[in-house]
PDB file of N, CA and C in Angstrom:
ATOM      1  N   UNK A   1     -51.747 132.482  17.306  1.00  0.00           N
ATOM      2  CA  UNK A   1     -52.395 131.956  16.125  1.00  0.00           C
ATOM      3  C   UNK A   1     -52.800 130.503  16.366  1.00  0.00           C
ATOM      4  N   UNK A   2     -54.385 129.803  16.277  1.00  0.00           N
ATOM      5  CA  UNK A   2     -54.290 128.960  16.239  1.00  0.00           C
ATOM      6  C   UNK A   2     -54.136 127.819  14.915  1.00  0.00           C
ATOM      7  N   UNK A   3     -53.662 127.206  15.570  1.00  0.00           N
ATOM      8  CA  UNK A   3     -53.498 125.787  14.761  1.00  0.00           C
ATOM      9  C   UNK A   3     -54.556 125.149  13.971  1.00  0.00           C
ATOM     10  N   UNK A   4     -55.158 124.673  13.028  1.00  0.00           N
ATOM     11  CA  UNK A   4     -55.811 123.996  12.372  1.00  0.00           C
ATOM     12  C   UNK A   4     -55.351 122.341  12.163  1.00  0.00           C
ATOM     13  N   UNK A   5     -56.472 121.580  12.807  1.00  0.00           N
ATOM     14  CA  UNK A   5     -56.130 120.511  12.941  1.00  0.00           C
ATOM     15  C   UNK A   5     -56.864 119.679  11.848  1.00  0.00           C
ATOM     16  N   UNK A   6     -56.479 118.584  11.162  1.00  0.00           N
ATOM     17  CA  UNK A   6     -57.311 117.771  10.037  1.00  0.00           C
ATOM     18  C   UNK A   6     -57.018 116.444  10.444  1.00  0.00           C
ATOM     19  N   UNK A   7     -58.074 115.823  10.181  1.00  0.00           N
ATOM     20  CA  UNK A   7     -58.225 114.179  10.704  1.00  0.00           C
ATOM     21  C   UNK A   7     -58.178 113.907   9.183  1.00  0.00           C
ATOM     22  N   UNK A   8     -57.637 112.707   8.872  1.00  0.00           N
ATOM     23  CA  UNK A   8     -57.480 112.150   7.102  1.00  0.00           C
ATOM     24  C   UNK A   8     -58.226 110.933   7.938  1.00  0.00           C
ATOM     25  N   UNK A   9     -58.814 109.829   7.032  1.00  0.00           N
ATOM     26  CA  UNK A   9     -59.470 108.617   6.700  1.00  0.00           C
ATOM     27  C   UNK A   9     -59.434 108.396   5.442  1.00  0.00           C
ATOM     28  N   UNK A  10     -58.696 107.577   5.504  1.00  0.00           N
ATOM     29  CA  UNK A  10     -58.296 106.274   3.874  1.00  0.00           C
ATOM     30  C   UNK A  10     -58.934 105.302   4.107  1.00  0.00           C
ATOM     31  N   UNK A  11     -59.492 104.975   3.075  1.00  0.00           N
ATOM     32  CA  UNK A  11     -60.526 103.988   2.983  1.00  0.00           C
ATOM     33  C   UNK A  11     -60.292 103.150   1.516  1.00  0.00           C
ATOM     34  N   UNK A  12     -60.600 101.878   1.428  1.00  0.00           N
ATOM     35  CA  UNK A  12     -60.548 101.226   0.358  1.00  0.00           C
ATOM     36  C   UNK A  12     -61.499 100.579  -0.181  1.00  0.00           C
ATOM     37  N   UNK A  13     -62.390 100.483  -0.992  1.00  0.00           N
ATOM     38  CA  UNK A  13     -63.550  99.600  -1.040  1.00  0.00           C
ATOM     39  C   UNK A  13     -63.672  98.498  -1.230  1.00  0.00           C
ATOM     40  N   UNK A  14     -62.280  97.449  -1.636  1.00  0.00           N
ATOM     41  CA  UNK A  14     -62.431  96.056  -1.595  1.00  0.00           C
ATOM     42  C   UNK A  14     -60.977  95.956  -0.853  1.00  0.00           C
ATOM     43  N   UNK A  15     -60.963  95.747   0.549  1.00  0.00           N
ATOM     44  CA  UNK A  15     -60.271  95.378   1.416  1.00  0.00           C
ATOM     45  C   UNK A  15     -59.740  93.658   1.060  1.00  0.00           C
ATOM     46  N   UNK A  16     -58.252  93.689   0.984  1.00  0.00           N
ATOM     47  CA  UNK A  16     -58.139  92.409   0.629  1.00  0.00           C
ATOM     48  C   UNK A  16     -58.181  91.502   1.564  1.00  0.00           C
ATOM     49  N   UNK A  17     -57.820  91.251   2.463  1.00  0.00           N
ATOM     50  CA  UNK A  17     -57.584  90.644   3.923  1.00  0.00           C
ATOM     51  C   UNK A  17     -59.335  90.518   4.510  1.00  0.00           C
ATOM     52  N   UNK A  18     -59.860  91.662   4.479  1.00  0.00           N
ATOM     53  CA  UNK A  18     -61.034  91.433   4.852  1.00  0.00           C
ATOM     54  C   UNK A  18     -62.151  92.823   4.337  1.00  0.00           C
ATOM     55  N   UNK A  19     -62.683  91.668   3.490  1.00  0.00           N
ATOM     56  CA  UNK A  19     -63.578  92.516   2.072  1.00  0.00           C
ATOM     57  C   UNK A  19     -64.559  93.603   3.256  1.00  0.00           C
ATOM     58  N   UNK A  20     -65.459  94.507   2.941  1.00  0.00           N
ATOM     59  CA  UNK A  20     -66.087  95.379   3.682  1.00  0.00           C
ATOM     60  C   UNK A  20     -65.335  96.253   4.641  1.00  0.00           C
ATOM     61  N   UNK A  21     -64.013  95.826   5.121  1.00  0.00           N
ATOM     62  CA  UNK A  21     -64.302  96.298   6.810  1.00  0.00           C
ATOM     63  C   UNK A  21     -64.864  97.572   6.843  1.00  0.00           C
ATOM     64  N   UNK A  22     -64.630  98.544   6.189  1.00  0.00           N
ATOM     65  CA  UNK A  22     -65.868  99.822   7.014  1.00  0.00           C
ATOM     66  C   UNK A  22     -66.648  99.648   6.675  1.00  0.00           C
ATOM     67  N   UNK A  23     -67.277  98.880   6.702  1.00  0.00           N
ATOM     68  CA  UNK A  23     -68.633  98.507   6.367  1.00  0.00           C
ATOM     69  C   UNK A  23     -69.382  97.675   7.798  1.00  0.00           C
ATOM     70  N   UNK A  24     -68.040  96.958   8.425  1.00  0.00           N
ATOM     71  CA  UNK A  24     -68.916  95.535   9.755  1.00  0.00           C
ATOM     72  C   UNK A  24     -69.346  96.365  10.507  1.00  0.00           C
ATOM     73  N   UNK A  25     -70.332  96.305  11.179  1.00  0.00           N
ATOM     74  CA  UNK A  25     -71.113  96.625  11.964  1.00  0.00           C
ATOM     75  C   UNK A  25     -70.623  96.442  13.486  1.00  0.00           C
ATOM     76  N   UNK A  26     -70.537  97.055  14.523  1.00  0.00           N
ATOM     77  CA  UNK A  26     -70.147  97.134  15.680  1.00  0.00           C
ATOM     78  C   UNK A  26     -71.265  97.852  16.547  1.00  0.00           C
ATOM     79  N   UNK A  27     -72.322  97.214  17.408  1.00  0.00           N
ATOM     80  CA  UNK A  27     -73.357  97.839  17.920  1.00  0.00           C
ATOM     81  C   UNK A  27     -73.994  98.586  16.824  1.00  0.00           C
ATOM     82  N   UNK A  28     -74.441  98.197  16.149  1.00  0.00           N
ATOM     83  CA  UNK A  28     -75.766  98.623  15.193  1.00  0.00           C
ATOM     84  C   UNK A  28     -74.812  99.650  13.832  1.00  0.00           C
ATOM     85  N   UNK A  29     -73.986 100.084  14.386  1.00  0.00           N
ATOM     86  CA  UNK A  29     -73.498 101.038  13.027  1.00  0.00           C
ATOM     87  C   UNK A  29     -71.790 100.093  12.588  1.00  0.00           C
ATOM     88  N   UNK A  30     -71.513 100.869  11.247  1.00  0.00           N
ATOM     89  CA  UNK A  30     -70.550 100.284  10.946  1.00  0.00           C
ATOM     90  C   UNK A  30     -69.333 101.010  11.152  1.00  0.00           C
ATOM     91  N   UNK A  31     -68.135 100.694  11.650  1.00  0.00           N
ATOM     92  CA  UNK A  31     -66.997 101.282  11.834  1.00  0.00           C
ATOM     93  C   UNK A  31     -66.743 102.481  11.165  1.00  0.00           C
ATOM     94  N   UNK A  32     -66.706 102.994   9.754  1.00  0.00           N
ATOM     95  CA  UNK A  32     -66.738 104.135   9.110  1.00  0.00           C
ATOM     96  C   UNK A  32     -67.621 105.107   9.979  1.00  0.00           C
ATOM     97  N   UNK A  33     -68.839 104.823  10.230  1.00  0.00           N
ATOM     98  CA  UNK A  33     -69.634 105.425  10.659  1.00  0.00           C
ATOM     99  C   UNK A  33     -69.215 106.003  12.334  1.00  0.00           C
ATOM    100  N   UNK A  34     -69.183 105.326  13.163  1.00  0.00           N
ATOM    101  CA  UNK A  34     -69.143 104.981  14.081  1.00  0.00           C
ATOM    102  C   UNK A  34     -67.271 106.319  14.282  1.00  0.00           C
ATOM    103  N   UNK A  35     -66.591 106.133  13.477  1.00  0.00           N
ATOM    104  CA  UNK A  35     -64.777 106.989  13.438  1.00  0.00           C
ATOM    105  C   UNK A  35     -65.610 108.313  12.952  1.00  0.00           C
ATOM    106  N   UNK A  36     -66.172 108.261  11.957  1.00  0.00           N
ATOM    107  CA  UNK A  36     -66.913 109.764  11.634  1.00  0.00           C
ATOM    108  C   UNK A  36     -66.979 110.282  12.306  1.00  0.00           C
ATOM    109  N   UNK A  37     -68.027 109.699  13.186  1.00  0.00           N
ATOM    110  CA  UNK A  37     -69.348 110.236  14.405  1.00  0.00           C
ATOM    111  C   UNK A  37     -68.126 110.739  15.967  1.00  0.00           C
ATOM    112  N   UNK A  38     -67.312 109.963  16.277  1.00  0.00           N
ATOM    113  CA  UNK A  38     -65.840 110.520  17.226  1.00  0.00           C
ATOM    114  C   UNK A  38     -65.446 111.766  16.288  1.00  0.00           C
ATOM    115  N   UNK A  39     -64.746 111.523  15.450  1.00  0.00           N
ATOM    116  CA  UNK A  39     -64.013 112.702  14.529  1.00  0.00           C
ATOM    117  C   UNK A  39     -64.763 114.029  14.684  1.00  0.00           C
ATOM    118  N   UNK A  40     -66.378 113.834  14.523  1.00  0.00           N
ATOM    119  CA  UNK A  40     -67.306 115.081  14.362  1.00  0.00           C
ATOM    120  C   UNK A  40     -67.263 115.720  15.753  1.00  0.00           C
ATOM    121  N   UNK A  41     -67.723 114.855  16.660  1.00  0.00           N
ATOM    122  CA  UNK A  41     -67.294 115.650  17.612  1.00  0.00           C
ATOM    123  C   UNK A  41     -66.625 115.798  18.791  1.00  0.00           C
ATOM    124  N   UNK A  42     -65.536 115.821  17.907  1.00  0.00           N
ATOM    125  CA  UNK A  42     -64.096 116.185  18.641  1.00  0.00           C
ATOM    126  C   UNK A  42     -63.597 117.284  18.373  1.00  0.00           C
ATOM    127  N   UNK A  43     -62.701 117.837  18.543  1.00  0.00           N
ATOM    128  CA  UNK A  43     -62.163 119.364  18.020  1.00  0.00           C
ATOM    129  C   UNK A  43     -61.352 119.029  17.036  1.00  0.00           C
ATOM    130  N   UNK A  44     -61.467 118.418  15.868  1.00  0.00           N
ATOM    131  CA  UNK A  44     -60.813 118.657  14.733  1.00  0.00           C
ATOM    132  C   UNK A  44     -61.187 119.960  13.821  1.00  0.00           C
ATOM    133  N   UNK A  45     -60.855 120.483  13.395  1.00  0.00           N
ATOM    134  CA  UNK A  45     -61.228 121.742  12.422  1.00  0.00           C
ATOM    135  C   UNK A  45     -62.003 120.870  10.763  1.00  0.00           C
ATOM    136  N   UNK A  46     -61.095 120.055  10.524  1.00  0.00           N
ATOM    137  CA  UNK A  46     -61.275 119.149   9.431  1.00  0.00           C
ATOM    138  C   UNK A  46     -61.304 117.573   9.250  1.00  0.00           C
ATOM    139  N   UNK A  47     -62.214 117.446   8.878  1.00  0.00           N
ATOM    140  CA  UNK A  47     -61.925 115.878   8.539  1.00  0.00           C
ATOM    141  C   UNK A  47     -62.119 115.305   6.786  1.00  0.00           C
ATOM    142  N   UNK A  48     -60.893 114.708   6.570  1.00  0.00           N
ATOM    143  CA  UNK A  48     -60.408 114.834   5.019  1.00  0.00           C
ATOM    144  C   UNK A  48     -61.045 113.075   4.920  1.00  0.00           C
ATOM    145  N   UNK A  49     -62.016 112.823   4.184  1.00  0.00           N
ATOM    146  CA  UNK A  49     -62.089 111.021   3.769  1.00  0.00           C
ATOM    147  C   UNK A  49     -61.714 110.746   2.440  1.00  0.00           C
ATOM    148  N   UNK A  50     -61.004 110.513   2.088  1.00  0.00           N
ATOM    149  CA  UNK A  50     -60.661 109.740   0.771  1.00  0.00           C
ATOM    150  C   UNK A  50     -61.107 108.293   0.344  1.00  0.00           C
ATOM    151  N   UNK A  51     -61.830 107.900  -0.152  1.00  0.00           N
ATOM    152  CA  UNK A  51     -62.127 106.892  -0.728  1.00  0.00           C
ATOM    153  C   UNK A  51     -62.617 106.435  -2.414  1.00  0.00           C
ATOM    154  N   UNK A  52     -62.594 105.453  -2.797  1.00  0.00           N
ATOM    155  CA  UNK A  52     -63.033 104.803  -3.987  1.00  0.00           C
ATOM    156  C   UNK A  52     -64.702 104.363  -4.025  1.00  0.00           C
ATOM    157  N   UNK A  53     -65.004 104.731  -3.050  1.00  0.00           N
ATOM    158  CA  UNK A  53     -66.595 103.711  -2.958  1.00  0.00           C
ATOM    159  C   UNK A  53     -67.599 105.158  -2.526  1.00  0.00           C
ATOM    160  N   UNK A  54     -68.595 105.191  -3.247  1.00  0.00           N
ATOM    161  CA  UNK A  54     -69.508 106.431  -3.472  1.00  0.00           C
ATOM    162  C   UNK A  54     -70.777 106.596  -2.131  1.00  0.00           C
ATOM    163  N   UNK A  55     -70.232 105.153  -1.496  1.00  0.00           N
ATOM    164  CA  UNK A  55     -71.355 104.744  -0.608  1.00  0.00           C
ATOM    165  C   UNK A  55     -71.093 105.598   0.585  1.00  0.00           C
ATOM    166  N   UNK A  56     -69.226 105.560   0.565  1.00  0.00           N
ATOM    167  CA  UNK A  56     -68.964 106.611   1.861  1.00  0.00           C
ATOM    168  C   UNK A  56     -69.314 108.010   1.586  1.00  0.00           C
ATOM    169  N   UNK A  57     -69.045 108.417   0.696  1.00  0.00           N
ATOM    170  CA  UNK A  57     -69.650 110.157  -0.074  1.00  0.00           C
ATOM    171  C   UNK A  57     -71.292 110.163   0.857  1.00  0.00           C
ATOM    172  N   UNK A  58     -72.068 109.247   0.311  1.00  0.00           N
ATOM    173  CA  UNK A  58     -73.277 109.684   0.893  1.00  0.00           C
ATOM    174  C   UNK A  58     -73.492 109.564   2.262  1.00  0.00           C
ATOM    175  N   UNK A  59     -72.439 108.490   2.686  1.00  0.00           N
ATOM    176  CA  UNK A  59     -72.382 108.477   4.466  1.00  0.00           C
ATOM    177  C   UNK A  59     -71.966 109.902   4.806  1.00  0.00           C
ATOM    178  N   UNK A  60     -71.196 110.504   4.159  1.00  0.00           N
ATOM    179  CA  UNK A  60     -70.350 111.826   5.195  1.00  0.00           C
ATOM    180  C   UNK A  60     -71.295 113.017   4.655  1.00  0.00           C
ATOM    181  N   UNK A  61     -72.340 112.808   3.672  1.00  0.00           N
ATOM    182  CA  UNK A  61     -73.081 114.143   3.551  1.00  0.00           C
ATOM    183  C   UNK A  61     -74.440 113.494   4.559  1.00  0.00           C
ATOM    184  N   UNK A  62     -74.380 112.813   4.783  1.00  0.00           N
ATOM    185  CA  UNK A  62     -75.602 112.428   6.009  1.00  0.00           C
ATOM    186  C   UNK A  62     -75.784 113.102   7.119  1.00  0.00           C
ATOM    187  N   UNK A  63     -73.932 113.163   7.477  1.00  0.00           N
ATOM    188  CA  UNK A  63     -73.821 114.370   9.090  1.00  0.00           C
ATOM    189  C   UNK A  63     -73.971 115.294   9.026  1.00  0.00           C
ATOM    190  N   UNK A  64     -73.826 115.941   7.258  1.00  0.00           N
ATOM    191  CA  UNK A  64     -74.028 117.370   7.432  1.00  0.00           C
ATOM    192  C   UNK A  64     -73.481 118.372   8.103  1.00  0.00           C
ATOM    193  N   UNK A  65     -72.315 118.199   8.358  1.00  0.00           N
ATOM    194  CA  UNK A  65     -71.333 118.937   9.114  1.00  0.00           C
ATOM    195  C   UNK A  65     -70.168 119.351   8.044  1.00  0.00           C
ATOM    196  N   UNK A  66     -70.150 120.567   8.318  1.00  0.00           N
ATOM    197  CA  UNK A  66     -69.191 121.217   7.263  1.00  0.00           C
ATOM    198  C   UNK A  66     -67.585 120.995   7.369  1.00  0.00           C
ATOM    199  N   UNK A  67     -67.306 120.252   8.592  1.00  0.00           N
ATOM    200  CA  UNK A  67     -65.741 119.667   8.968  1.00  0.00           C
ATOM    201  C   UNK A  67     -65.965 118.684   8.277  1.00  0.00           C
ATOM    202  N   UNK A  68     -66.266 117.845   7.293  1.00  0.00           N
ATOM    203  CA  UNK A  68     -66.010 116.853   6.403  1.00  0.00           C
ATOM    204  C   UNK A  68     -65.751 117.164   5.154  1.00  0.00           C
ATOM    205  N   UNK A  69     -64.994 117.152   4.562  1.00  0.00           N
ATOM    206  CA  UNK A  69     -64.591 116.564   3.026  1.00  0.00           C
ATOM    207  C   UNK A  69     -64.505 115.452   2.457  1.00  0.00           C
ATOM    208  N   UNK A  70     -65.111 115.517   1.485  1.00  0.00           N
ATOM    209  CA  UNK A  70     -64.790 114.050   0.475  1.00  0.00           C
ATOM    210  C   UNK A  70     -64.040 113.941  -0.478  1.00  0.00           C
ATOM    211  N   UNK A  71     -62.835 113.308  -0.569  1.00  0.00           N
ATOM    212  CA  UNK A  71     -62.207 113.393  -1.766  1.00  0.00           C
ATOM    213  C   UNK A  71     -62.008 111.794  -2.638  1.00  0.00           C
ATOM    214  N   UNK A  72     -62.765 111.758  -3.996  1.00  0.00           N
ATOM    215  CA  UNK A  72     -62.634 110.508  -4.638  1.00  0.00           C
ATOM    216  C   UNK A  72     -61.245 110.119  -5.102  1.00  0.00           C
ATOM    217  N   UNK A  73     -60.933 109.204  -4.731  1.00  0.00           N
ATOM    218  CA  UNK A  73     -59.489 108.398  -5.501  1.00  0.00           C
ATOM    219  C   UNK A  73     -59.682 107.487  -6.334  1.00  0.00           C
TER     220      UNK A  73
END
């Protein structure tokens, strides 16, 4: 039987220490983006994002890949 594997990403939208971070940019994309884009294609079965900020919702329906979930907190 195999295993089902799920990647989680917690995210916060006003980072106290340092406001944005998935948001800074690292070679043209921003870190959120950039952990997605590994996560997608890697062999995870699932990838679970939880966040407060609606901006990531429309980032993870961008890939269009059915291993993403969004869940609002």
């Amino acid at each position: 039987m195999k295993k089902k594997i799920t990647a989680v990403i917690i995210s916060r939208k006003n980072s106290k220490r340092l406001p944005n971070k998935m948001w800074q940019k690292l070679n043209g994309k921003s870190l959120i983006e950039l952990k997605i884009n590994h996560l997608v294609k890697s062999n995870v079965d699932e990838i679970a994002v939880g966040s407060d900020d609606l901006r990531l919702k429309k980032l993870c329906e961008k890939f269009k890949s059915k291993k993403i979930k969004f869940y609002l907190r």
